[in-house]
C-alpha atoms as a PDB file:
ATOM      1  CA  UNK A   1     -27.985  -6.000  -4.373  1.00  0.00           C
ATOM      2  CA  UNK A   2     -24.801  -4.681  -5.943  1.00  0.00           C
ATOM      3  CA  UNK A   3     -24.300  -5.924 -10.054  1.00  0.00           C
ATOM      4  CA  UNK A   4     -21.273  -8.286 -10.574  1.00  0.00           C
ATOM      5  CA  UNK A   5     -19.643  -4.506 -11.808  1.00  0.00           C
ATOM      6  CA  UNK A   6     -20.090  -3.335  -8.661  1.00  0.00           C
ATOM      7  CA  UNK A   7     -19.165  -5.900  -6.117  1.00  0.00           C
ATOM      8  CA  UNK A   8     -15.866  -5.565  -4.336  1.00  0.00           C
ATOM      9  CA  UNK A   9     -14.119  -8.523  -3.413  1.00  0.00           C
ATOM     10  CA  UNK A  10     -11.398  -9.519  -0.773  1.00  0.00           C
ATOM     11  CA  UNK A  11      -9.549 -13.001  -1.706  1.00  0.00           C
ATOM     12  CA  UNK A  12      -7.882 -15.728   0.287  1.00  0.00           C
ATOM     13  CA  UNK A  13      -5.288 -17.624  -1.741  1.00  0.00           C
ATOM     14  CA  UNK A  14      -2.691 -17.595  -4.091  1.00  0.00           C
ATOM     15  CA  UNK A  15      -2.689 -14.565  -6.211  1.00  0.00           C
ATOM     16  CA  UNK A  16      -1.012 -16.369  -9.329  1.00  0.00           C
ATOM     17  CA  UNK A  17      -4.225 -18.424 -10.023  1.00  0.00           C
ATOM     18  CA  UNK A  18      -6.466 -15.269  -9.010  1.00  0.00           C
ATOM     19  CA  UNK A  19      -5.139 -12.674 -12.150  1.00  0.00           C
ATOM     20  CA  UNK A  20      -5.303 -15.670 -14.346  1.00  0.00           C
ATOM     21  CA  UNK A  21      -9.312 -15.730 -13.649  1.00  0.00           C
ATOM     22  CA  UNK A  22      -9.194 -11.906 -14.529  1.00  0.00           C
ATOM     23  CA  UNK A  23     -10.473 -10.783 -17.719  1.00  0.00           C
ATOM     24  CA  UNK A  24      -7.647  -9.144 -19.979  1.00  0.00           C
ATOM     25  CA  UNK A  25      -8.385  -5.368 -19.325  1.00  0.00           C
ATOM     26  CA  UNK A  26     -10.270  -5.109 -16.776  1.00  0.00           C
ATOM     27  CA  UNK A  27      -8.370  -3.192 -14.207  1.00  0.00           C
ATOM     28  CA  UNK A  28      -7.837   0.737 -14.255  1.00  0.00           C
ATOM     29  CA  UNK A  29      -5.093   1.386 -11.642  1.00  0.00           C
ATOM     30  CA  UNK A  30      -2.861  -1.524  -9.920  1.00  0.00           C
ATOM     31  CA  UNK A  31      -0.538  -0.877  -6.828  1.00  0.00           C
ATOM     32  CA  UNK A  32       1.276  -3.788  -4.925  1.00  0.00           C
ATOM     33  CA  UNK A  33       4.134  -4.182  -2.025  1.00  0.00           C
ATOM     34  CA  UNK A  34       5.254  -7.428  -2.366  1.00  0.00           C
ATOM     35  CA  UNK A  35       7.778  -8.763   0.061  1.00  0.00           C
ATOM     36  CA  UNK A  36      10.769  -6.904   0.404  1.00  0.00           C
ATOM     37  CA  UNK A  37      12.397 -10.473   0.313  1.00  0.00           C
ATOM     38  CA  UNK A  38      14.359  -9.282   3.711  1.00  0.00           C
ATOM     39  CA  UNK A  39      15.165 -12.764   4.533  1.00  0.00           C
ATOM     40  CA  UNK A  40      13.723 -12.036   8.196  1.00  0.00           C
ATOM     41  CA  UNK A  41      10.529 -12.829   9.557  1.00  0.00           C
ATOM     42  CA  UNK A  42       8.463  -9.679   9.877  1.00  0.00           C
ATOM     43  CA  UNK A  43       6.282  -9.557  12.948  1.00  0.00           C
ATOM     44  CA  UNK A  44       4.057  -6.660  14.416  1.00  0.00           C
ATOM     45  CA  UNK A  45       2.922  -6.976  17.904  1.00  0.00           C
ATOM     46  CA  UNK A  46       0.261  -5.468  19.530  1.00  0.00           C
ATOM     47  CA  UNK A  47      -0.243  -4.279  22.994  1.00  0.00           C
ATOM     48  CA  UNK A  48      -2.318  -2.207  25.604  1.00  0.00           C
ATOM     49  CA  UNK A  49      -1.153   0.356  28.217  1.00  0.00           C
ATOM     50  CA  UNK A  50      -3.319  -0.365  31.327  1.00  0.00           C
ATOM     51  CA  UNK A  51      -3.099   2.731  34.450  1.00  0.00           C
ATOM     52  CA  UNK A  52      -1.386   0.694  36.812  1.00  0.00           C
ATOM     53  CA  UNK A  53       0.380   2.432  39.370  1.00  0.00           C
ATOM     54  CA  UNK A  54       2.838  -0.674  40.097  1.00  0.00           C
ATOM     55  CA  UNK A  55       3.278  -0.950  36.198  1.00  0.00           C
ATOM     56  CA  UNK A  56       6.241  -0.690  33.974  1.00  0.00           C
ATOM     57  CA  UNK A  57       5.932   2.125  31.924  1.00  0.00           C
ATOM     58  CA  UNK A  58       5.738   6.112  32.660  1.00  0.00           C
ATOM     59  CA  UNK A  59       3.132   8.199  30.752  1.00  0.00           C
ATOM     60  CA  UNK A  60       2.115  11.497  30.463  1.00  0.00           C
ATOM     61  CA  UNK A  61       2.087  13.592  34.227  1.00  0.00           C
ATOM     62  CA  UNK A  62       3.987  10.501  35.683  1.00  0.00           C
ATOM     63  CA  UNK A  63       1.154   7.809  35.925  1.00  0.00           C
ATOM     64  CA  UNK A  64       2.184   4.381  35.852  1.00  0.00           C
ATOM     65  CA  UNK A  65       0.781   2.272  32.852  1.00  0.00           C
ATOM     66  CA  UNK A  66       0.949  -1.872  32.653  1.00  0.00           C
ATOM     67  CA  UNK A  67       1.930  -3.106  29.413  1.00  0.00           C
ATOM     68  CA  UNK A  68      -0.164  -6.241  28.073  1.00  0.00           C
ATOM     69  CA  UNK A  69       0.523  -7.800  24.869  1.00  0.00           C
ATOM     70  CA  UNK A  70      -2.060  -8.835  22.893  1.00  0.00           C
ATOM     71  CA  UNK A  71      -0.873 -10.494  20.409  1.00  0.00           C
ATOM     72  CA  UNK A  72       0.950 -10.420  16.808  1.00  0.00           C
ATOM     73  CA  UNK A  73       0.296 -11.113  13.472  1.00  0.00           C
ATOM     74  CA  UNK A  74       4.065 -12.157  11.117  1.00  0.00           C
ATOM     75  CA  UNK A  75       4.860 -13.138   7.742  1.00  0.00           C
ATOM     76  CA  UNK A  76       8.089 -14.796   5.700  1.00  0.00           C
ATOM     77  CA  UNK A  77       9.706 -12.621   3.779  1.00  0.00           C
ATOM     78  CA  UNK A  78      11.727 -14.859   1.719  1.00  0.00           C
ATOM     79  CA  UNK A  79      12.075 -16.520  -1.731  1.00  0.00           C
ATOM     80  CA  UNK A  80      14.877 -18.432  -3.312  1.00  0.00           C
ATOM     81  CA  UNK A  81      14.145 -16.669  -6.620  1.00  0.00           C
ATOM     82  CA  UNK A  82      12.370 -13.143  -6.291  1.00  0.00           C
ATOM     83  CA  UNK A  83      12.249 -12.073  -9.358  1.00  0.00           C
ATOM     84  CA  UNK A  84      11.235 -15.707 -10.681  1.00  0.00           C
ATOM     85  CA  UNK A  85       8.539 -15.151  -8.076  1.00  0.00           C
ATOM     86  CA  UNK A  86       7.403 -11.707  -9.372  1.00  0.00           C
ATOM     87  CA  UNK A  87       7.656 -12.373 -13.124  1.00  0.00           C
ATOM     88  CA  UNK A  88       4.289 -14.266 -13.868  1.00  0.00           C
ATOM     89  CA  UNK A  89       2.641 -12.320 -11.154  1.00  0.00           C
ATOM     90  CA  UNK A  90       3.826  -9.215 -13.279  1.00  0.00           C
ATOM     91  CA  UNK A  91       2.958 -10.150 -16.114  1.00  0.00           C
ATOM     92  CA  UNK A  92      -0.516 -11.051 -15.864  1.00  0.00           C
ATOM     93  CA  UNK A  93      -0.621  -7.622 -14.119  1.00  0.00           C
ATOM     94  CA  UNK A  94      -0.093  -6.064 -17.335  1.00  0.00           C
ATOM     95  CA  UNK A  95      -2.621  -8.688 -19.108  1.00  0.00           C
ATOM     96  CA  UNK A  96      -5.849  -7.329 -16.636  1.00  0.00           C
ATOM     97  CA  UNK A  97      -4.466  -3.494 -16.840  1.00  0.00           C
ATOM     98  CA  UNK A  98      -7.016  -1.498 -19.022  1.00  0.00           C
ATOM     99  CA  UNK A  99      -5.343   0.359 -22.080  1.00  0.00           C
ATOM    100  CA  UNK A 100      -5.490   3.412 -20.341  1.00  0.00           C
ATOM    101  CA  UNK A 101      -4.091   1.947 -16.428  1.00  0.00           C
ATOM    102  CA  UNK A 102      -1.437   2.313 -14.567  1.00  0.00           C
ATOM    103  CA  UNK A 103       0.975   0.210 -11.895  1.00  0.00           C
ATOM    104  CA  UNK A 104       2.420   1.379  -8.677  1.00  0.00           C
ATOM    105  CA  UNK A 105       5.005  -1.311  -7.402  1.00  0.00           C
ATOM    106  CA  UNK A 106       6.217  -0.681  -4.336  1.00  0.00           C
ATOM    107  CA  UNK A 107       9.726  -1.963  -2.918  1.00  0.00           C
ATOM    108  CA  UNK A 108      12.641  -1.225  -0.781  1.00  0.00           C
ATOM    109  CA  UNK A 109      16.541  -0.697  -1.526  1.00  0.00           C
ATOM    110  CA  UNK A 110      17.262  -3.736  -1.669  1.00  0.00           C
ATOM    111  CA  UNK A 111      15.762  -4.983  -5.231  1.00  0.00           C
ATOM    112  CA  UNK A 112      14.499  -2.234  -6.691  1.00  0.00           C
ATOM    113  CA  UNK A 113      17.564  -2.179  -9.340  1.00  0.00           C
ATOM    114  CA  UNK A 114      16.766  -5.545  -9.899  1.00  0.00           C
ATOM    115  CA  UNK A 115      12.272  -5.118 -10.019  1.00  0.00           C
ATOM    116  CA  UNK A 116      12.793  -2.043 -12.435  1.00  0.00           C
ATOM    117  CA  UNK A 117      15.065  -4.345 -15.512  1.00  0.00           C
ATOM    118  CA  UNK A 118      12.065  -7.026 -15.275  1.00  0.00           C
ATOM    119  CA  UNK A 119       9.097  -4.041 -15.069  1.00  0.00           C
ATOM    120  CA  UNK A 120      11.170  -2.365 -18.535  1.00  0.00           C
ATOM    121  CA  UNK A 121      11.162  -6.080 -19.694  1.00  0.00           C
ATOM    122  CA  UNK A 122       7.161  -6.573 -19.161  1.00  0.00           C
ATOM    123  CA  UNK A 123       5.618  -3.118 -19.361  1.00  0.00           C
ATOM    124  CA  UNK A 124       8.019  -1.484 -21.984  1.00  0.00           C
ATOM    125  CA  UNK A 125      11.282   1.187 -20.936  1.00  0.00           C
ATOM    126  CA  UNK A 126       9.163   3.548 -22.653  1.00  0.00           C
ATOM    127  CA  UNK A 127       5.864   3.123 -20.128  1.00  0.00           C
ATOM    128  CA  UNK A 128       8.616   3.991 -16.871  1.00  0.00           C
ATOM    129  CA  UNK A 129       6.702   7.439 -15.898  1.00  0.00           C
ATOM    130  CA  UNK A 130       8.842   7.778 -11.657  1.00  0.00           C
ATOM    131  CA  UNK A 131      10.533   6.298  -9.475  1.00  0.00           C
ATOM    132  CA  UNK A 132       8.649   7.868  -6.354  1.00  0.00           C
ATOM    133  CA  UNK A 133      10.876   7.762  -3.004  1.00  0.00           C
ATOM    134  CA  UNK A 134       8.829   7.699  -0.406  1.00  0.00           C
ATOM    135  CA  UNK A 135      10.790   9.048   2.574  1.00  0.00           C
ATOM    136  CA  UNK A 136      10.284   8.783   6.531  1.00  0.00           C
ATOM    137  CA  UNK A 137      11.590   9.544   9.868  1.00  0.00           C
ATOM    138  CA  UNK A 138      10.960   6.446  12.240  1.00  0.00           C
ATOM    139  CA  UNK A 139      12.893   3.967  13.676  1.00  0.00           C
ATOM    140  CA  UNK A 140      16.970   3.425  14.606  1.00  0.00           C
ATOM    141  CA  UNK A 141      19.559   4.763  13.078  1.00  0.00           C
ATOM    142  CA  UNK A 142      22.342   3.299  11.935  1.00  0.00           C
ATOM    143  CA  UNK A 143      25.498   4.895  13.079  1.00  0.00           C
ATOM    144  CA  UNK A 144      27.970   2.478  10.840  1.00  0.00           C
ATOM    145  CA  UNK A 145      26.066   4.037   7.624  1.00  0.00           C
ATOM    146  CA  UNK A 146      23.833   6.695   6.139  1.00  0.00           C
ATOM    147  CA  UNK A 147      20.232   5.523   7.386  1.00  0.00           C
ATOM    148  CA  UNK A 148      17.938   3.732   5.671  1.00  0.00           C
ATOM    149  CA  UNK A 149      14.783   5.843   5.635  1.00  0.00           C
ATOM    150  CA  UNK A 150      12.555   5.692   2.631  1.00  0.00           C
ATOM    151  CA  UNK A 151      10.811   2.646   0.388  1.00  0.00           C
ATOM    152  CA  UNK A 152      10.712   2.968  -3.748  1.00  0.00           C
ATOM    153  CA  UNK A 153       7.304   3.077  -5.371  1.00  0.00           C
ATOM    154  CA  UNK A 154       7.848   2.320  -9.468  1.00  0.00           C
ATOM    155  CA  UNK A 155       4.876   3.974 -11.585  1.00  0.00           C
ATOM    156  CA  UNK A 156       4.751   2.331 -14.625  1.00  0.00           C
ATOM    157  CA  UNK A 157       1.797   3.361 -17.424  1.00  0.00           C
ATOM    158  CA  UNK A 158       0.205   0.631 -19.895  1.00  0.00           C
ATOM    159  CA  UNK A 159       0.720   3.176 -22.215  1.00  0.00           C
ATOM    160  CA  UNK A 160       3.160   6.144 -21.790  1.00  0.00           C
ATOM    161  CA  UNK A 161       0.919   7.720 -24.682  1.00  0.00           C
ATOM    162  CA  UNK A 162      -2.678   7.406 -22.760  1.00  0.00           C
ATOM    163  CA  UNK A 163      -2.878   6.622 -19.324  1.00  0.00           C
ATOM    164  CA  UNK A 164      -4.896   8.344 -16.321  1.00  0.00           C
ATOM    165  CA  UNK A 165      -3.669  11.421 -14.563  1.00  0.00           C
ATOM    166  CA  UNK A 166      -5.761  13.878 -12.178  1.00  0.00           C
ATOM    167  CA  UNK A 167      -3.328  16.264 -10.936  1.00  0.00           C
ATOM    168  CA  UNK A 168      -5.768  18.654  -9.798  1.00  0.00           C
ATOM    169  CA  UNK A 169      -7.278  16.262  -7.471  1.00  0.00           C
ATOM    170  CA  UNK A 170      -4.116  15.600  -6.163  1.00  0.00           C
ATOM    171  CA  UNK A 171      -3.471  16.518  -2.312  1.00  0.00           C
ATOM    172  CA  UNK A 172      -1.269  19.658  -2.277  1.00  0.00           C
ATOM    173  CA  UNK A 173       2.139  20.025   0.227  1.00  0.00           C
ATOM    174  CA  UNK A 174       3.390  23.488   1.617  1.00  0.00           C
ATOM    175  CA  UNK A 175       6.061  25.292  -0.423  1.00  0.00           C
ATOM    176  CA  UNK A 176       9.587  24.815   1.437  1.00  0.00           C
ATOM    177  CA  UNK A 177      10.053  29.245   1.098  1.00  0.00           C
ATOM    178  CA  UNK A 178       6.217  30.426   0.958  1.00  0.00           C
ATOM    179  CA  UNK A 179       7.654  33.751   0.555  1.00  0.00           C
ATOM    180  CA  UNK A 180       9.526  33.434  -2.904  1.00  0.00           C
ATOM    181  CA  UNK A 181       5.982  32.567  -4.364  1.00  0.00           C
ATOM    182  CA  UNK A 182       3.792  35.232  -2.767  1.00  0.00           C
ATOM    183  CA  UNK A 183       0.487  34.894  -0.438  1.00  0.00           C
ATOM    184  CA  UNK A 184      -1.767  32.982  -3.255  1.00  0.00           C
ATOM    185  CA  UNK A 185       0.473  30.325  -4.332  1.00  0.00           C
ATOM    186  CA  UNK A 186       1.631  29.810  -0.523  1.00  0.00           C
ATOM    187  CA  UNK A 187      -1.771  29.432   0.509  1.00  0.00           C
ATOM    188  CA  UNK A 188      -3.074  27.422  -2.461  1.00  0.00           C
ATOM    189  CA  UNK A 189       0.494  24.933  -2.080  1.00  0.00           C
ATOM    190  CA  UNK A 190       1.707  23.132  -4.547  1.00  0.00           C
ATOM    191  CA  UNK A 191       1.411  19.577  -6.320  1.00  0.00           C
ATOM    192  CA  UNK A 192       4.073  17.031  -4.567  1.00  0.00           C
ATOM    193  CA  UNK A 193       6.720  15.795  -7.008  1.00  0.00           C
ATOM    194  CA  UNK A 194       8.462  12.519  -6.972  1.00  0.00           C
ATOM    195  CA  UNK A 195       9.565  12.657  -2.991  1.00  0.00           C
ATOM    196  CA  UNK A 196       7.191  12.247  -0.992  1.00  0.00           C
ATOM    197  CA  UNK A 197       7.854  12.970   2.898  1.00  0.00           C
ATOM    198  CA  UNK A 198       4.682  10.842   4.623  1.00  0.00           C
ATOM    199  CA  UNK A 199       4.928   9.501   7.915  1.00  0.00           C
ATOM    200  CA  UNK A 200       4.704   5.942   8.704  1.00  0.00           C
ATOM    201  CA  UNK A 201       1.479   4.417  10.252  1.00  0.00           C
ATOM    202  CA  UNK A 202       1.936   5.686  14.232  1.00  0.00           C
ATOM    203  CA  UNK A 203       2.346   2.678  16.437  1.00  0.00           C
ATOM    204  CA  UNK A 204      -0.329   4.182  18.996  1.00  0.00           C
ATOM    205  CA  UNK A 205      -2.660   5.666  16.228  1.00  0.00           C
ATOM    206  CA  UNK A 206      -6.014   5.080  15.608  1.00  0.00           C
ATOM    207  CA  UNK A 207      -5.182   3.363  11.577  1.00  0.00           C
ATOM    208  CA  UNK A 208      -3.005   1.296  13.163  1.00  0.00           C
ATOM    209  CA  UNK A 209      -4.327  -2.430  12.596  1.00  0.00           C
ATOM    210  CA  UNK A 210      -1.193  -4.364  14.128  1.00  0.00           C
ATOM    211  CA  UNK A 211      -0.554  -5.818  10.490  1.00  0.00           C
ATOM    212  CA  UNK A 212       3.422  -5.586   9.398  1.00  0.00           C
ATOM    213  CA  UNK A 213       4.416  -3.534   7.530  1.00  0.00           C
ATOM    214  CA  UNK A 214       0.860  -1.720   6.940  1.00  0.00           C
ATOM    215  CA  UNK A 215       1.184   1.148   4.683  1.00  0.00           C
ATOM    216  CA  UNK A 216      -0.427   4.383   5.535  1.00  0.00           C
ATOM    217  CA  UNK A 217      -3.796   5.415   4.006  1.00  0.00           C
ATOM    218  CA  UNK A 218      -2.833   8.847   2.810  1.00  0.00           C
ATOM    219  CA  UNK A 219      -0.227   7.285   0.502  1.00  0.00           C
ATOM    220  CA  UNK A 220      -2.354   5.203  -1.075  1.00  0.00           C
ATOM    221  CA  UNK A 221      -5.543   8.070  -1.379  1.00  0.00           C
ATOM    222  CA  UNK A 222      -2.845   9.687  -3.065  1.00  0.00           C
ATOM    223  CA  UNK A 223      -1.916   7.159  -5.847  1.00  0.00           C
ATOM    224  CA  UNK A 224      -5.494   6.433  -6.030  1.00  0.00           C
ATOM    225  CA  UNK A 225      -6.903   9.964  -6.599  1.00  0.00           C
ATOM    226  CA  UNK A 226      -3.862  10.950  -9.355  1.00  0.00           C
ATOM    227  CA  UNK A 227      -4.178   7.405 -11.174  1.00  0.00           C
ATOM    228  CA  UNK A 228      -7.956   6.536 -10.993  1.00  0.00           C
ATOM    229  CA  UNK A 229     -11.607   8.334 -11.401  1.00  0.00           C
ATOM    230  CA  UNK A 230     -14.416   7.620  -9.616  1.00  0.00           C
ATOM    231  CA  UNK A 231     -15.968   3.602 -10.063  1.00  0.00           C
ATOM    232  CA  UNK A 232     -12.961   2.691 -11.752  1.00  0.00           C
ATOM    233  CA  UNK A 233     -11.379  -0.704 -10.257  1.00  0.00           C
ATOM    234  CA  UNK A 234      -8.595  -0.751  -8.477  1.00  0.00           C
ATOM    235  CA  UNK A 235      -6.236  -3.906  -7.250  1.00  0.00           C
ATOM    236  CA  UNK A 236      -4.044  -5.158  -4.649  1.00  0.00           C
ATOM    237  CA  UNK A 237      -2.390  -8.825  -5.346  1.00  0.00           C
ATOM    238  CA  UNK A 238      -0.297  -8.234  -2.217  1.00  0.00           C
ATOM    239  CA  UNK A 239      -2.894  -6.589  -0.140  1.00  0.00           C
ATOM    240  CA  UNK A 240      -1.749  -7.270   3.548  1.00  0.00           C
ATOM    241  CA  UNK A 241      -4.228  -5.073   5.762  1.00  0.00           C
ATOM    242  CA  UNK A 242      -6.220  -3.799   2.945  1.00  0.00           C
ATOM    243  CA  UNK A 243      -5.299  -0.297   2.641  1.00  0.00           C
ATOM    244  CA  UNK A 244      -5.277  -0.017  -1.171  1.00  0.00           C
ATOM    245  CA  UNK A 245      -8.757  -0.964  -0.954  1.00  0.00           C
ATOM    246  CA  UNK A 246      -9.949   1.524   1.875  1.00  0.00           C
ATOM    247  CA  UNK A 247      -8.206   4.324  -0.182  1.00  0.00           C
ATOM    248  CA  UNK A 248     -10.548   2.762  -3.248  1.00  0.00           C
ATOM    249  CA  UNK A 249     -13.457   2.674  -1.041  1.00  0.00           C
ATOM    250  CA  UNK A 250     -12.959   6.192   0.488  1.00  0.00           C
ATOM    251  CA  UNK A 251     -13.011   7.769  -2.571  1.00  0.00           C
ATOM    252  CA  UNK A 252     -15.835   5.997  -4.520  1.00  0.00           C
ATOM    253  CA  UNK A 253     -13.602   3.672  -6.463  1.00  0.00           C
ATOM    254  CA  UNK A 254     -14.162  -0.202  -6.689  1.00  0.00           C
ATOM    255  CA  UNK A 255     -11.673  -2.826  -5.473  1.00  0.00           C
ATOM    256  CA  UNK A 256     -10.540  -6.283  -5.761  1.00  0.00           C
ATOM    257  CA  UNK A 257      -7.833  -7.430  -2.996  1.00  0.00           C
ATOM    258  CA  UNK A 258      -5.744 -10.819  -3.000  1.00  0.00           C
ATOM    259  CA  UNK A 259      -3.501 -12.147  -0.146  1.00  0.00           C
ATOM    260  CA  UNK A 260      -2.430 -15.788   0.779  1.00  0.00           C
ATOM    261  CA  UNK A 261      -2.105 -14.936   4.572  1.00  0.00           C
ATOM    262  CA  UNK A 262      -5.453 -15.850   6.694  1.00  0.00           C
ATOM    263  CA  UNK A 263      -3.947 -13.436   9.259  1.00  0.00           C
ATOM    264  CA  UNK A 264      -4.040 -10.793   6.419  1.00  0.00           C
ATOM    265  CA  UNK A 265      -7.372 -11.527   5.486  1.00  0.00           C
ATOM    266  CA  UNK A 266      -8.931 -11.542   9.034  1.00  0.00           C
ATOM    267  CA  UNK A 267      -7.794  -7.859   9.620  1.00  0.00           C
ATOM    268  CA  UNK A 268      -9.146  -6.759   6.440  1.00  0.00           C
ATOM    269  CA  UNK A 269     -12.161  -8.208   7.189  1.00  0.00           C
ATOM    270  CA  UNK A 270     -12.207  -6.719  10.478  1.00  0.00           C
ATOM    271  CA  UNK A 271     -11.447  -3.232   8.887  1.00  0.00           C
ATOM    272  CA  UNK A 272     -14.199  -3.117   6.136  1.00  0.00           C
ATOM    273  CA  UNK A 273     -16.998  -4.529   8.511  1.00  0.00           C
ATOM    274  CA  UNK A 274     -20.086  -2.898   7.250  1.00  0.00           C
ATOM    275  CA  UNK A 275     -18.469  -2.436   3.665  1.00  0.00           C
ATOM    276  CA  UNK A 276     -20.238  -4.441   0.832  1.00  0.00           C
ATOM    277  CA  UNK A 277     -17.684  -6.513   0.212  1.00  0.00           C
ATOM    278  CA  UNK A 278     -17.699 -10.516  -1.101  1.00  0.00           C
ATOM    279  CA  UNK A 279     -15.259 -12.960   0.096  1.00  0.00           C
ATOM    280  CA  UNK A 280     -13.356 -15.692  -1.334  1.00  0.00           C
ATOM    281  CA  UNK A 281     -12.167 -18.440   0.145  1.00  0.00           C
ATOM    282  CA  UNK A 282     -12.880 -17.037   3.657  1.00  0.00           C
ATOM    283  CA  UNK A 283     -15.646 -16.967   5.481  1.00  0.00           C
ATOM    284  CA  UNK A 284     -15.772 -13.605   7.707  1.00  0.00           C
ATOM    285  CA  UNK A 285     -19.087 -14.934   9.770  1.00  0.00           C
ATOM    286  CA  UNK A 286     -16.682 -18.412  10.722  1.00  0.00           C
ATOM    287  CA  UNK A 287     -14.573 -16.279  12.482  1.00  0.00           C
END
């Protein structure tokens, strides 16, 4: 039986009233994607490619695949007021962060002008550590302006002055000319810095849960190893599919995840089957 330390948890409802249960401190390393507030319903549908030689679709050595859809899984992504929205969220985000814990808060183009004044207002100007662009090739392009191809993740500290940092457990990337650096450095790489070129979540790969706008697991094993250490407890108010907390799991750390959306919940359910997890407000066996 895992202590009450130990337990993870996955939570149905509103995450509001959830960090207002949370003791003050209690949290080592946050990270959240809220909605973008798009104003558009976003929807992720899934489907299977059956051999079919009458079907609609050409594959590899010109078989013939049928497409069936199996289903999809969509949000709203809108609010009259975002940043009304955000602001108590945020700030009981910095009431559960330990004195030493950090807060990824990821968002798109669109507001992150806006999500950075009230994050300086909340966590301090002073605790700002990066704005980390996350930047990806996927998708149309725009030919009527200069495509839109990367998301804004803003790392914000507790305290600029004390706050957790493992860069040696960082992943490393290749250097861009291996030869300027000679045969040791080249092979060893080097630590990323605040761009970070990840691919998306492949619509035909195996991480793929059919959730929108699912984020892929090596981002989030990378926030988790630089801004957390082993058993520490890590949590997603916004957590969609549950990545932040298979990152947490995969690499020993504890986590608490919160989402309103059944949909959202199922999947995660589905994805930690076999974890020791509790849930809240949703019963996985009901299913």
């Amino acid at each position: 039986m895992l202590s009450e330390r130990e337990m993870n948890r996955i939570v149905l409802g509103d995450n509001l009233e959830v960090l207002r249960t949370m003791p003050s401190g209690s949290v080592d390393l946050i990270y959240v994607d809220p909605p973008f507030n798009t104003g558009r319903r976003q929807t992720r549908t899934s489907i299977r490619a059956v051999l079919d030689p009458n079907g609609d679709r050409s594959g590899f050595g010109g078989r013939r695949y049928r497409t069936e859809r199996l289903g999809s899984l969509s949000y709203l992504d809108i609010h009259d007021d975002y940043l009304a929205f955000l602001e108590p969220r945020l700030r009981e985000a910095h009431r559960v962060l330990a004195p030493d814990g950090s807060l990824y808060f990821h968002v798109d183009y669109r507001e992150v002008h806006y999500c950075k004044l009230l994050l300086d207002a909340i966590f301090g100007r002073e605790n700002f550590l990066n704005e980390i662009i996350w930047a990806y090739d996927y998708g149309g392009r725009s030919t009527r302006r200069w495509p839109a191809k990367h998301d804004n993740i803003l790392y914000y500290a507790k305290d600029s002055s004390d706050y957790v940092f493992n860069a040696e457990d960082i992943d490393r990337v290749p250097y861009m000319a291996p030869g300027l650096v000679g045969p040791e450095k080249a092979a060893r790489g080097k630590l990323p810095s605040d761009c970070w070129w990840l691919t998306i979540v492949s619509p035909t790969g195996r991480e793929k849960t059919g959730y929108p706008t699912q984020k892929p697991l090596k981002l989030l094993e990378r926030i988790v190893r630089a801004s957390s250490d082993p058993g520490d407890l890590v949590l997603d108010f916004f957590a969609g599919s549950g990545t932040t907390g298979l990152a947490a799991h995969r690499l020993g750390r504890r986590f608490v995840l919160v989402d309103s959306n059944p949909d959202a919940v199922r999947v995660m359910a589905r994805r930690f089957e076999g974890v020791p997890v509790e849930f809240v407000g949703y019963d996985p066996v009901s299913e």
